[in-house]
PDB file of N, CA and C in Angstrom:
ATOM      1  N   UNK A   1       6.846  23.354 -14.444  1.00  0.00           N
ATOM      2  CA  UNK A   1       5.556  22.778 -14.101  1.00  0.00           C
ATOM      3  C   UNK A   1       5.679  21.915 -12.846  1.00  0.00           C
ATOM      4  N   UNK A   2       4.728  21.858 -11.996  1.00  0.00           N
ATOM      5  CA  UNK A   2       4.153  21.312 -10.793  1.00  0.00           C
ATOM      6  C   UNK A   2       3.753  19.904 -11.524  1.00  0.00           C
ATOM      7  N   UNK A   3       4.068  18.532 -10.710  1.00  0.00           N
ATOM      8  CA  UNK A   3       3.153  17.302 -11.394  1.00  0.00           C
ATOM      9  C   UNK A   3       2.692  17.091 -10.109  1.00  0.00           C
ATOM     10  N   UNK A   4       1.099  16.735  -9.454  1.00  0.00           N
ATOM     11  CA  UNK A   4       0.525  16.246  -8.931  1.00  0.00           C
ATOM     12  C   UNK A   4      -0.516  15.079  -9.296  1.00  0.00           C
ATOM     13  N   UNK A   5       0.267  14.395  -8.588  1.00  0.00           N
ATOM     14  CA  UNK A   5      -0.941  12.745  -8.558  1.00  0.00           C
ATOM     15  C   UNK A   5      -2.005  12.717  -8.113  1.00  0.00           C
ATOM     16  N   UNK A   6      -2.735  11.905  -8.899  1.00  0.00           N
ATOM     17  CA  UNK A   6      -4.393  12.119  -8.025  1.00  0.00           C
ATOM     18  C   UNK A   6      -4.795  10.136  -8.528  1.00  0.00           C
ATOM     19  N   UNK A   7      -5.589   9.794  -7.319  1.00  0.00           N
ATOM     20  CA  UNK A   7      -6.264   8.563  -7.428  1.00  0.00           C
ATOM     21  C   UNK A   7      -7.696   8.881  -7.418  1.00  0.00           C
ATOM     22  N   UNK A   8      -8.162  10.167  -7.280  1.00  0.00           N
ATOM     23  CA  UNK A   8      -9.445  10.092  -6.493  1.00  0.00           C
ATOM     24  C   UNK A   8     -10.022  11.121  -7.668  1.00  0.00           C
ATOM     25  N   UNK A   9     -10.938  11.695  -6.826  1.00  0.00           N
ATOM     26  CA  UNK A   9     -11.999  13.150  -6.955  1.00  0.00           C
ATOM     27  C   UNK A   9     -11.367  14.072  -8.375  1.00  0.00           C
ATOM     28  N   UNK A  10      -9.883  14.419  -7.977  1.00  0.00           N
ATOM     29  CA  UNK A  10      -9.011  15.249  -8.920  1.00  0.00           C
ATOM     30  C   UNK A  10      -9.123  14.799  -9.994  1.00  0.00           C
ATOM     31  N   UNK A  11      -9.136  13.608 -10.358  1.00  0.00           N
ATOM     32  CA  UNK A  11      -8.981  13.044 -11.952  1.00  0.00           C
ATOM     33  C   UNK A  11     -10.959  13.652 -12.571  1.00  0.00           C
ATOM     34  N   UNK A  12     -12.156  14.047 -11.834  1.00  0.00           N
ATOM     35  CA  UNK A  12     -13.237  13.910 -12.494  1.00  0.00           C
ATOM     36  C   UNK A  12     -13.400  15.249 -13.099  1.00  0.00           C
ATOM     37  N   UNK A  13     -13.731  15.586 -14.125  1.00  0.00           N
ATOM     38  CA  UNK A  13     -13.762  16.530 -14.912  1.00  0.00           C
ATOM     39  C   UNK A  13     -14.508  17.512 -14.535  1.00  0.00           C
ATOM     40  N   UNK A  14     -15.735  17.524 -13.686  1.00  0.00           N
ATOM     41  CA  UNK A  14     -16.657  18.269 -12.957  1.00  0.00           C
ATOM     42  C   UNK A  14     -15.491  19.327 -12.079  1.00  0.00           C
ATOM     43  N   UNK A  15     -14.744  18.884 -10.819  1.00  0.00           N
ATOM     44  CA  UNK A  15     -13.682  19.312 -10.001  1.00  0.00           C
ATOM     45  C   UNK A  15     -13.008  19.799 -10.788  1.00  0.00           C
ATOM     46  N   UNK A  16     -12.262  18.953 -11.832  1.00  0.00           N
ATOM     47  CA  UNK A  16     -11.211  19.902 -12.404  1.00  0.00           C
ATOM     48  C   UNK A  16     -12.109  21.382 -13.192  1.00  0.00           C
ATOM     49  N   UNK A  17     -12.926  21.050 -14.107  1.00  0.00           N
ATOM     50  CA  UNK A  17     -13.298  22.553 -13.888  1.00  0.00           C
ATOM     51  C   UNK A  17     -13.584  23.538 -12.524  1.00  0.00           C
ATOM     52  N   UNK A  18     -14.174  22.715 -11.620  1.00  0.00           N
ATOM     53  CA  UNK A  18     -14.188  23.887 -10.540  1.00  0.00           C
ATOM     54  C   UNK A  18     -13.057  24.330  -9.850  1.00  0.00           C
ATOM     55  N   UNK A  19     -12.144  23.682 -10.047  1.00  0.00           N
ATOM     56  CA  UNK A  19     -11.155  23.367  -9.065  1.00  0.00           C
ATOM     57  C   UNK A  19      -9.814  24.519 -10.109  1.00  0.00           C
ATOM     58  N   UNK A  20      -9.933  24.155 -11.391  1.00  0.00           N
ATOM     59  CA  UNK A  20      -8.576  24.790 -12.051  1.00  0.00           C
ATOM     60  C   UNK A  20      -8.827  25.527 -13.601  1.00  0.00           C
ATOM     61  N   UNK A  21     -10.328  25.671 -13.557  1.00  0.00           N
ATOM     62  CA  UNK A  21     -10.620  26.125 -14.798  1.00  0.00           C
ATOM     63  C   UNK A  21     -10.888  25.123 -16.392  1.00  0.00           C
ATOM     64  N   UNK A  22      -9.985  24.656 -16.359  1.00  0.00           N
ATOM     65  CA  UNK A  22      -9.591  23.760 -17.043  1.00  0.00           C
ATOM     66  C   UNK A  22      -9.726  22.391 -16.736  1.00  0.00           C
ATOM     67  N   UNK A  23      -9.657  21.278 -18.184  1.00  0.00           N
ATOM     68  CA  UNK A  23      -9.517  19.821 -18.376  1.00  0.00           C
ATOM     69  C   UNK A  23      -7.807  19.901 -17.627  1.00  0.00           C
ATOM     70  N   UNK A  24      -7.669  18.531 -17.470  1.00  0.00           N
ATOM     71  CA  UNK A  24      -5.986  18.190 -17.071  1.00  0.00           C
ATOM     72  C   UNK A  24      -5.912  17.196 -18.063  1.00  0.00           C
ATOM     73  N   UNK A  25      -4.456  16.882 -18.556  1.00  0.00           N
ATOM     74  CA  UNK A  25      -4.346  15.792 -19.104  1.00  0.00           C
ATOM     75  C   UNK A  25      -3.126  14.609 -18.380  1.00  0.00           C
ATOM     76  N   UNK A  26      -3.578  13.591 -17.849  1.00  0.00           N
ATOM     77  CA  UNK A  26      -3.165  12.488 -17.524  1.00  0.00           C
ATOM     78  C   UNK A  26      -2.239  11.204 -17.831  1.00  0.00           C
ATOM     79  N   UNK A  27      -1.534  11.247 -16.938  1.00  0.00           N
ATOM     80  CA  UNK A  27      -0.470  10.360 -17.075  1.00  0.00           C
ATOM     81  C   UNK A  27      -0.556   8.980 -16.565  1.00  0.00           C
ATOM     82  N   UNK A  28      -0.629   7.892 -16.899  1.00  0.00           N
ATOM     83  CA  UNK A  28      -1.027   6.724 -15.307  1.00  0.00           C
ATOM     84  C   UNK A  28       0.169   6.416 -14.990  1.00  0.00           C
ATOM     85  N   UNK A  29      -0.209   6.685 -13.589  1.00  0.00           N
ATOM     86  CA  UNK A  29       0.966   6.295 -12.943  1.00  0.00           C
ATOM     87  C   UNK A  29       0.272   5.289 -11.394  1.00  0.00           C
ATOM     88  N   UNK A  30       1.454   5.076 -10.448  1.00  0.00           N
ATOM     89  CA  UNK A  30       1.221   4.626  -9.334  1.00  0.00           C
ATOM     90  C   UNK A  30       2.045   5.456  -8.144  1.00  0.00           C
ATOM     91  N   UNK A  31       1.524   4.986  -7.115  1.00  0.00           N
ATOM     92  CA  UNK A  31       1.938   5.556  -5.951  1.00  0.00           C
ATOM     93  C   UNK A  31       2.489   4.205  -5.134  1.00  0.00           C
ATOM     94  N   UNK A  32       3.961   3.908  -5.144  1.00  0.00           N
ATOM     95  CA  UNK A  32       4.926   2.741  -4.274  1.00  0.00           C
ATOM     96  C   UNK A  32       4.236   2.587  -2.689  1.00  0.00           C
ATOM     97  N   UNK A  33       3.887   1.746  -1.994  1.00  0.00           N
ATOM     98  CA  UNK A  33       4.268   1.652  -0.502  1.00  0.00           C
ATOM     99  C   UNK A  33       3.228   2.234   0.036  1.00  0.00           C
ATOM    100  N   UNK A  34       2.444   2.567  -0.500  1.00  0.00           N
ATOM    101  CA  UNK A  34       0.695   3.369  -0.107  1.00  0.00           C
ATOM    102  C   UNK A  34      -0.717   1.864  -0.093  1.00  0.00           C
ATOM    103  N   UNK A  35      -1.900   2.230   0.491  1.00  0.00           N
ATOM    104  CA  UNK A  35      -3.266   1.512   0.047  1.00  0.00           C
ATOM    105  C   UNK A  35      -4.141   3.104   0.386  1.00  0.00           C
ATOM    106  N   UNK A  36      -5.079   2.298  -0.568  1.00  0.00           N
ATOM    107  CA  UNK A  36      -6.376   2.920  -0.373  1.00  0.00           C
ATOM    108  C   UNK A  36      -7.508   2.499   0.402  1.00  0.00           C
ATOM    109  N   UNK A  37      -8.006   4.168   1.561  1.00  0.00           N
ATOM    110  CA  UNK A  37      -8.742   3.644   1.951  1.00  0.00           C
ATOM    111  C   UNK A  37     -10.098   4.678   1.610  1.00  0.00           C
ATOM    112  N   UNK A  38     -11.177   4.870   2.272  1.00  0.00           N
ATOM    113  CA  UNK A  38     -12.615   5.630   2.041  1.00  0.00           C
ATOM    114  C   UNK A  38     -12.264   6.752   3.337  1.00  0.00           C
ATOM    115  N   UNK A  39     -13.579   7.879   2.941  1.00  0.00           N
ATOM    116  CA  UNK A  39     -13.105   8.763   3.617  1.00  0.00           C
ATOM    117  C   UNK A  39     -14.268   9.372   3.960  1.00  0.00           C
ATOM    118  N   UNK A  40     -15.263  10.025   4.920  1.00  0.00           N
ATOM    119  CA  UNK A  40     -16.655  10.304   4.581  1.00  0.00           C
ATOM    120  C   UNK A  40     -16.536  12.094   4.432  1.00  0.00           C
ATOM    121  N   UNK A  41     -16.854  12.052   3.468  1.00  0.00           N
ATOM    122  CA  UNK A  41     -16.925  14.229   3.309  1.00  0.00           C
ATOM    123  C   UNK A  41     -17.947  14.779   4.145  1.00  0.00           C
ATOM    124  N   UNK A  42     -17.836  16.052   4.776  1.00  0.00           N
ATOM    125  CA  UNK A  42     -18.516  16.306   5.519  1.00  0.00           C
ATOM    126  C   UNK A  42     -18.479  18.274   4.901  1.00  0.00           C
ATOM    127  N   UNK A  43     -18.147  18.415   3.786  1.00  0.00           N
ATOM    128  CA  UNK A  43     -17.755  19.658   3.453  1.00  0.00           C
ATOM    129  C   UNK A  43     -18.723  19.952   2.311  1.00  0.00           C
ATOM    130  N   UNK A  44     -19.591  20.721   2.379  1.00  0.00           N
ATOM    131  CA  UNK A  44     -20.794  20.556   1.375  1.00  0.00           C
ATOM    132  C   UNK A  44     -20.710  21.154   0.303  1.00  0.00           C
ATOM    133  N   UNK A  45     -19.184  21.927   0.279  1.00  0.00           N
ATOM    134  CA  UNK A  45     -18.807  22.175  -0.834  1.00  0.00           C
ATOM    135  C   UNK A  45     -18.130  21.173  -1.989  1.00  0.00           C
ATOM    136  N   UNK A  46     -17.133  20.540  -1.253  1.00  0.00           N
ATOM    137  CA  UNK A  46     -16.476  19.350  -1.428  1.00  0.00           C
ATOM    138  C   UNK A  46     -17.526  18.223  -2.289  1.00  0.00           C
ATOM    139  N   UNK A  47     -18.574  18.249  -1.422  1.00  0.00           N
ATOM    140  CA  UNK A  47     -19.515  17.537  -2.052  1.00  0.00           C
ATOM    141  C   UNK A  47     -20.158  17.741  -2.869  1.00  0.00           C
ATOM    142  N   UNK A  48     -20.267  18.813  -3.373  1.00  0.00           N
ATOM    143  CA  UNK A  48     -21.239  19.595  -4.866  1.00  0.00           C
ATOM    144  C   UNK A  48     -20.262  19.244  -5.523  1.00  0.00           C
ATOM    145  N   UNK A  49     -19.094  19.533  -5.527  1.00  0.00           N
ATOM    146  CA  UNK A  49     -18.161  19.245  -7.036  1.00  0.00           C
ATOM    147  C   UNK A  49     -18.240  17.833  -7.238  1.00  0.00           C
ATOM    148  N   UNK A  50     -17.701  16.854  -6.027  1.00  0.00           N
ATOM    149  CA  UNK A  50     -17.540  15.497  -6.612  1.00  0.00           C
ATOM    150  C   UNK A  50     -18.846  14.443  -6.364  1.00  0.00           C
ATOM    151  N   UNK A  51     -19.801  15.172  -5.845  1.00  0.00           N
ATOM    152  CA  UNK A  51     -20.833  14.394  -6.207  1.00  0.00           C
ATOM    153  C   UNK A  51     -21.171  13.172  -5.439  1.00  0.00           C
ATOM    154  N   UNK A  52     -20.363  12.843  -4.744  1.00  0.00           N
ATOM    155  CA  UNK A  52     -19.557  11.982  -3.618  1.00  0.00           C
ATOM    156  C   UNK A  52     -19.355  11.953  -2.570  1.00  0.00           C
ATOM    157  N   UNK A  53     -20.019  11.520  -1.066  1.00  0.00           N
ATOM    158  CA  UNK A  53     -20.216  11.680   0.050  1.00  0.00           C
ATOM    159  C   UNK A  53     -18.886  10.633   0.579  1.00  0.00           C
ATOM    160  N   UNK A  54     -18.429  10.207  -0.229  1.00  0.00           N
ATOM    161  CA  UNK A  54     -17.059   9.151   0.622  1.00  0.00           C
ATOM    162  C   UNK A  54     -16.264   9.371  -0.908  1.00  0.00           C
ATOM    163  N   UNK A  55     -14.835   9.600  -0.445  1.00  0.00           N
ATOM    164  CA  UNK A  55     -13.348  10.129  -1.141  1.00  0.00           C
ATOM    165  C   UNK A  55     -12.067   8.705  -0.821  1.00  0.00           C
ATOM    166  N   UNK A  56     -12.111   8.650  -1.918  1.00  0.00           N
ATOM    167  CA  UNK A  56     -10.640   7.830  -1.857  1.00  0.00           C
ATOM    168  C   UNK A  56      -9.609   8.473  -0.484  1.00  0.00           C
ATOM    169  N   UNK A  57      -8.594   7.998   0.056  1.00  0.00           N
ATOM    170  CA  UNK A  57      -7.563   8.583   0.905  1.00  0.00           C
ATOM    171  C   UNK A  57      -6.557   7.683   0.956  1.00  0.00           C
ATOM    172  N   UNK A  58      -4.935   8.200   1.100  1.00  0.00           N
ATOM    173  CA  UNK A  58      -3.987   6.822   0.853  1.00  0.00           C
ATOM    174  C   UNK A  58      -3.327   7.020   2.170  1.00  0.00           C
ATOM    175  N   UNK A  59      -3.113   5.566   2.679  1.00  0.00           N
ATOM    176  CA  UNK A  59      -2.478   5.696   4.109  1.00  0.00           C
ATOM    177  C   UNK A  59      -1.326   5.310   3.570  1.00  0.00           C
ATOM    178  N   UNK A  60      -0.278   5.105   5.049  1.00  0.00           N
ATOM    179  CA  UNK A  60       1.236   3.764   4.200  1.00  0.00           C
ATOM    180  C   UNK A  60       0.696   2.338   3.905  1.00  0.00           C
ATOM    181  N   UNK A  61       1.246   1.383   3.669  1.00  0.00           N
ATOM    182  CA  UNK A  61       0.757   0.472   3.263  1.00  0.00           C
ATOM    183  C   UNK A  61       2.291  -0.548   3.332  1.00  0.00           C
ATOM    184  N   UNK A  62       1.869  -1.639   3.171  1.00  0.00           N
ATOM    185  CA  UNK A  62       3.145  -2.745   2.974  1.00  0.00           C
ATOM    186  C   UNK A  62       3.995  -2.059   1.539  1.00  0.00           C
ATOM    187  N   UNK A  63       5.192  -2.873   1.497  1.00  0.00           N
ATOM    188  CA  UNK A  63       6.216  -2.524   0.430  1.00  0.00           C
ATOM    189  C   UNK A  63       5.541  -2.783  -0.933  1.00  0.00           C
ATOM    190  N   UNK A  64       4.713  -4.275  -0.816  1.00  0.00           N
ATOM    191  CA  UNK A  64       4.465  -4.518  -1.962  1.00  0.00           C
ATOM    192  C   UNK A  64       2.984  -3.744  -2.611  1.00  0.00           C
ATOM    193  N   UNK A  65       2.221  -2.710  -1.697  1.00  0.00           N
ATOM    194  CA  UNK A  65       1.253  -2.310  -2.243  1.00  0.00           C
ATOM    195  C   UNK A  65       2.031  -0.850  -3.223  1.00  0.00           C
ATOM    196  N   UNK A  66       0.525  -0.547  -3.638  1.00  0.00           N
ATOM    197  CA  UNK A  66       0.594   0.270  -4.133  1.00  0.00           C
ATOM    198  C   UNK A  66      -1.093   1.164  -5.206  1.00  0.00           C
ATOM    199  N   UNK A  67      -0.755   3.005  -4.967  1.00  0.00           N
ATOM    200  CA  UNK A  67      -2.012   2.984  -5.525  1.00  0.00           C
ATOM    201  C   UNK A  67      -2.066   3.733  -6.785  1.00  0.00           C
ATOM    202  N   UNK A  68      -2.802   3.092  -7.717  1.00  0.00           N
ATOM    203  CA  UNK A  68      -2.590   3.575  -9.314  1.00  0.00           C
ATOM    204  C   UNK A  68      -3.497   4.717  -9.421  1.00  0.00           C
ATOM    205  N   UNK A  69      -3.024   5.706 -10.121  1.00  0.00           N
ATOM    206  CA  UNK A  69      -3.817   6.710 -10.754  1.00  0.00           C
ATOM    207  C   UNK A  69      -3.449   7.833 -11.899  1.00  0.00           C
ATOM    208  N   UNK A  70      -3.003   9.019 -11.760  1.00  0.00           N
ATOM    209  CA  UNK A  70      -2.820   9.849 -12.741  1.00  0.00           C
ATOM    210  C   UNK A  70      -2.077  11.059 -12.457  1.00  0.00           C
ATOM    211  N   UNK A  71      -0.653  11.253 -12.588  1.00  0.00           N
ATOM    212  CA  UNK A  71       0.008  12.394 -12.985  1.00  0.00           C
ATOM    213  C   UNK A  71      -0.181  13.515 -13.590  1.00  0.00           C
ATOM    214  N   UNK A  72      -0.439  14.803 -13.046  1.00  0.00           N
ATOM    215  CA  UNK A  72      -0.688  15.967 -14.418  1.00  0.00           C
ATOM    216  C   UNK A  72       0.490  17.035 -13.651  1.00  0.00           C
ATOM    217  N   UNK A  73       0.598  17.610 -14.674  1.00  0.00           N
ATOM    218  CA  UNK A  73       0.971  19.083 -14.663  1.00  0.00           C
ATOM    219  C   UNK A  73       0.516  19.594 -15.102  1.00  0.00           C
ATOM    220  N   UNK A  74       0.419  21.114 -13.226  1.00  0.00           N
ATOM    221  CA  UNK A  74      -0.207  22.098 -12.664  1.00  0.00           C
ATOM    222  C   UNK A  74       0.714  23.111 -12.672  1.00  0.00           C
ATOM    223  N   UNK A  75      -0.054  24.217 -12.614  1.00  0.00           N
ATOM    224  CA  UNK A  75       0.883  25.467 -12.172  1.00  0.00           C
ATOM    225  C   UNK A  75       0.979  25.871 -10.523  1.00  0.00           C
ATOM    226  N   UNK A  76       1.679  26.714 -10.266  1.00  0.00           N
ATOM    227  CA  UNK A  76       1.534  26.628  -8.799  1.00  0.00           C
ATOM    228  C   UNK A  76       0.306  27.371  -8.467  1.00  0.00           C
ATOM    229  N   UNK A  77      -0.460  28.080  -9.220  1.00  0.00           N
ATOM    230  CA  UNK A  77      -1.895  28.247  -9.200  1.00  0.00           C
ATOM    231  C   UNK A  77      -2.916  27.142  -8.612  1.00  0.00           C
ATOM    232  N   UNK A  78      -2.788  26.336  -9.860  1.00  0.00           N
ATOM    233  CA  UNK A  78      -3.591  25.449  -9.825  1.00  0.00           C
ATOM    234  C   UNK A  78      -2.861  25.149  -8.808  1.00  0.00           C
ATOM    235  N   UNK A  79      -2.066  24.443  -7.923  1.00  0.00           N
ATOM    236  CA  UNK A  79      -1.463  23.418  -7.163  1.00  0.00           C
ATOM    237  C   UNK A  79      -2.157  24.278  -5.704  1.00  0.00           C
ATOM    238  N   UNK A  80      -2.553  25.626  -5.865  1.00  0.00           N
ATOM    239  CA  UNK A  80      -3.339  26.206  -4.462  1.00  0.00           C
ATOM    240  C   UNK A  80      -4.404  25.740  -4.533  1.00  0.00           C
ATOM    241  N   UNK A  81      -5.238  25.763  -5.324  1.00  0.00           N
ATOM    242  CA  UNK A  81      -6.572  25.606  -5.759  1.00  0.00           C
ATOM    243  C   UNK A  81      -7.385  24.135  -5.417  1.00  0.00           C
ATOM    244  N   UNK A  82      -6.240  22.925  -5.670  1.00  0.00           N
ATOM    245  CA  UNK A  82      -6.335  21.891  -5.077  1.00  0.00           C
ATOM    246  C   UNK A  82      -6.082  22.019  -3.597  1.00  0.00           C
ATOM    247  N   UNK A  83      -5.200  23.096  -2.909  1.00  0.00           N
ATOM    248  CA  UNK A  83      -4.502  22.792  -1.890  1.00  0.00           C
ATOM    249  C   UNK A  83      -6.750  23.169  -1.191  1.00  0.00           C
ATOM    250  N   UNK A  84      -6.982  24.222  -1.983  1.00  0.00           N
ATOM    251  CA  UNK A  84      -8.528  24.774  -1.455  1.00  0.00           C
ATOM    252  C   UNK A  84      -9.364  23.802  -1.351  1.00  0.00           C
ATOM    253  N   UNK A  85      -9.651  22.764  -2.220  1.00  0.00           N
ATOM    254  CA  UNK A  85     -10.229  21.679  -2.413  1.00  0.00           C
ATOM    255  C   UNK A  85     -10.184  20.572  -1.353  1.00  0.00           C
ATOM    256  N   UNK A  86      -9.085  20.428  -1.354  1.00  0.00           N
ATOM    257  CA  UNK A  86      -8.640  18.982  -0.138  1.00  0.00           C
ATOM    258  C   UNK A  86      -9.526  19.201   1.157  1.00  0.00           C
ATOM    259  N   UNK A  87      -9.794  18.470   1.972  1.00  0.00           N
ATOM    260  CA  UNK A  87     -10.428  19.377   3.036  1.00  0.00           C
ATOM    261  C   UNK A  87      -9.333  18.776   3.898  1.00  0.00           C
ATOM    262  N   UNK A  88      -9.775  18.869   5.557  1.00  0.00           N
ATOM    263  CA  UNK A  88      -8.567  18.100   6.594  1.00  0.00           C
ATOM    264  C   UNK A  88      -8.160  17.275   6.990  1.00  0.00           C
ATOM    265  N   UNK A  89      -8.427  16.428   6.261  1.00  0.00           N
ATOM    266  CA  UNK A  89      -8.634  14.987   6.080  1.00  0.00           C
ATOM    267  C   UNK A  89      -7.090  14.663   5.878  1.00  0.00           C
ATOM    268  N   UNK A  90      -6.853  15.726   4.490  1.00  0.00           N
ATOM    269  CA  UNK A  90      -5.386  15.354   4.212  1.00  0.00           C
ATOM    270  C   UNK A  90      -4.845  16.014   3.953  1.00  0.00           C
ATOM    271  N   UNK A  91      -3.678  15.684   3.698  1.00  0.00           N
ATOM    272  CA  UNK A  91      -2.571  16.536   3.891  1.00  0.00           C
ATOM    273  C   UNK A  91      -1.211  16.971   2.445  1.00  0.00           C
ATOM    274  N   UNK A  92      -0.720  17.214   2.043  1.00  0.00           N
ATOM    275  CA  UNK A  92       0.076  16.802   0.639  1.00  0.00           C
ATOM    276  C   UNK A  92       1.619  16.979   0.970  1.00  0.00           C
ATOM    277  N   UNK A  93       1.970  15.980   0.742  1.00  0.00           N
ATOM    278  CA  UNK A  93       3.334  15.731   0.524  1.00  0.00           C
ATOM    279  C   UNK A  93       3.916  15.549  -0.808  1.00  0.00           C
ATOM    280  N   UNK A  94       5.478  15.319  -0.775  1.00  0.00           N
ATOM    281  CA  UNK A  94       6.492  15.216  -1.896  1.00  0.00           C
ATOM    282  C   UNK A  94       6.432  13.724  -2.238  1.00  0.00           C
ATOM    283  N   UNK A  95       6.392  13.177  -3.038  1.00  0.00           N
ATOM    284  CA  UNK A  95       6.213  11.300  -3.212  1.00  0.00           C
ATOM    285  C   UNK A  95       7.039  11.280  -4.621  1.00  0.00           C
ATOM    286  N   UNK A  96       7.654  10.506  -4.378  1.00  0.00           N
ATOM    287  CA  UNK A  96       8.030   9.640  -5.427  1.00  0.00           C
ATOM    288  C   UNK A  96       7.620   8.258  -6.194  1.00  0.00           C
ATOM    289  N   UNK A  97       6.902   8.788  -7.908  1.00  0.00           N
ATOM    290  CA  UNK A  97       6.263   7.767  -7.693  1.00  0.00           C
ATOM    291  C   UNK A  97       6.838   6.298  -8.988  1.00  0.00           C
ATOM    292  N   UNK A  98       6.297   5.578  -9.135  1.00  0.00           N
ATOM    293  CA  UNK A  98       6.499   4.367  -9.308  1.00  0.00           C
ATOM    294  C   UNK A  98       7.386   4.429 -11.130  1.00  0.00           C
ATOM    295  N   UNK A  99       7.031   5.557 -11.188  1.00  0.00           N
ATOM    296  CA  UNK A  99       7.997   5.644 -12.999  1.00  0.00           C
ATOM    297  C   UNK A  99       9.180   6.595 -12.380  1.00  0.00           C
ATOM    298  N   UNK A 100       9.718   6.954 -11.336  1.00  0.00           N
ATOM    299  CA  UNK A 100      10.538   7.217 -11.033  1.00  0.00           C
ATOM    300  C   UNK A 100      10.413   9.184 -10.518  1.00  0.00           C
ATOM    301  N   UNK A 101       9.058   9.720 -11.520  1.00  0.00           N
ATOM    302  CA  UNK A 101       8.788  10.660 -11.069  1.00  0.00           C
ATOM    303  C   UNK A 101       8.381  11.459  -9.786  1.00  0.00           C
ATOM    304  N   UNK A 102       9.109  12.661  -9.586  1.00  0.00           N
ATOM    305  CA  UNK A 102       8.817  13.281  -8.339  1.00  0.00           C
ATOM    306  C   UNK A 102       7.257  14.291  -8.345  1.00  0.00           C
ATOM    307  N   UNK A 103       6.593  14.127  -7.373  1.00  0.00           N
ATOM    308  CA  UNK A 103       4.879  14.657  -7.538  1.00  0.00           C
ATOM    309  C   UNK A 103       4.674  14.961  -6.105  1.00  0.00           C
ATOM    310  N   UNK A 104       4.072  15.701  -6.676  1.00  0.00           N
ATOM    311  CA  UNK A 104       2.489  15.840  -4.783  1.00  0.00           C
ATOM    312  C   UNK A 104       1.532  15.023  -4.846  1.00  0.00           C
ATOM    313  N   UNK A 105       0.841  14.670  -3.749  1.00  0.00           N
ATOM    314  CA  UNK A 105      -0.144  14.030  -3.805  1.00  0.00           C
ATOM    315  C   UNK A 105      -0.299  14.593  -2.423  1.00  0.00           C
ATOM    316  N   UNK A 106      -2.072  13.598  -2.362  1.00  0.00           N
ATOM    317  CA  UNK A 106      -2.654  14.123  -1.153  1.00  0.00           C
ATOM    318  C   UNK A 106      -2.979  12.793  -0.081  1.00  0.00           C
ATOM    319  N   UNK A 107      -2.307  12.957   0.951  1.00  0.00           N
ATOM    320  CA  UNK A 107      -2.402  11.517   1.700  1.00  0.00           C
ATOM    321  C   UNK A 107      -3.150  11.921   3.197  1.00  0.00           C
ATOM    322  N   UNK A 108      -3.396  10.961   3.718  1.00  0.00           N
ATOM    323  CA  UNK A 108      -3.917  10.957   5.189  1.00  0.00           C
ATOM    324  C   UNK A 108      -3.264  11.748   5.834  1.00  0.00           C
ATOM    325  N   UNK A 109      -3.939  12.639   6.499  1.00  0.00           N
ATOM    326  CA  UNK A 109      -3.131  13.692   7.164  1.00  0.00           C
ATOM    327  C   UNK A 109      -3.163  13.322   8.822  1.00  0.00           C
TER     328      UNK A 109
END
């Protein structure tokens, strides 16, 4: 299994059905050395699922920040499907996160 982190959009149940068929089930976790910032959608698809004209986005951040959210495991299916979702905003990398687990997430691209 694939674990990808999500702070944002990914965790709402609307997306995850459009996005992977399925509910996900969630882990809380954090993301080390990141903040959160807003993001304005301009993808009108993007925007029918989450309902939401501005998206969470994580830049770097000081040592001591950090941004909390939710771990799941995906298949590498699903892990395209999000990759479809994201728009260009951002980008996904390998992160290591704050329980020691290795994940994707989707950061400022």
């Amino acid at each position: 299994m694939i674990h990808l982190f999500s702070y944002g959009t990914l965790q709402q149940p609307g997306v995850q059905m459009a996005s992977f068929g399925r509910l996900l089930k969630g882990a809380p976790d954090a993301l080390p050395g990141w903040k959160k910032e807003m993001v304005e959608i301009t993808d009108a698809e993007v925007f029918a699922q989450s309902g939401e004209r501005f998206h969470p986005i994580v830049v770097p951040g000081a040592a001591g920040d950090e941004v909390e959210g939710l771990v799941f495991e995906i298949t590498a299916e699903e892990l395209a499907s999000a990759d479809r979702y994201e728009v260009n905003d951002y980008k996904r990398i390998a992160v290591t996160l704050k329980s020691g687990l290795e994940a994707f997430a989707y950061v400022k691209a």
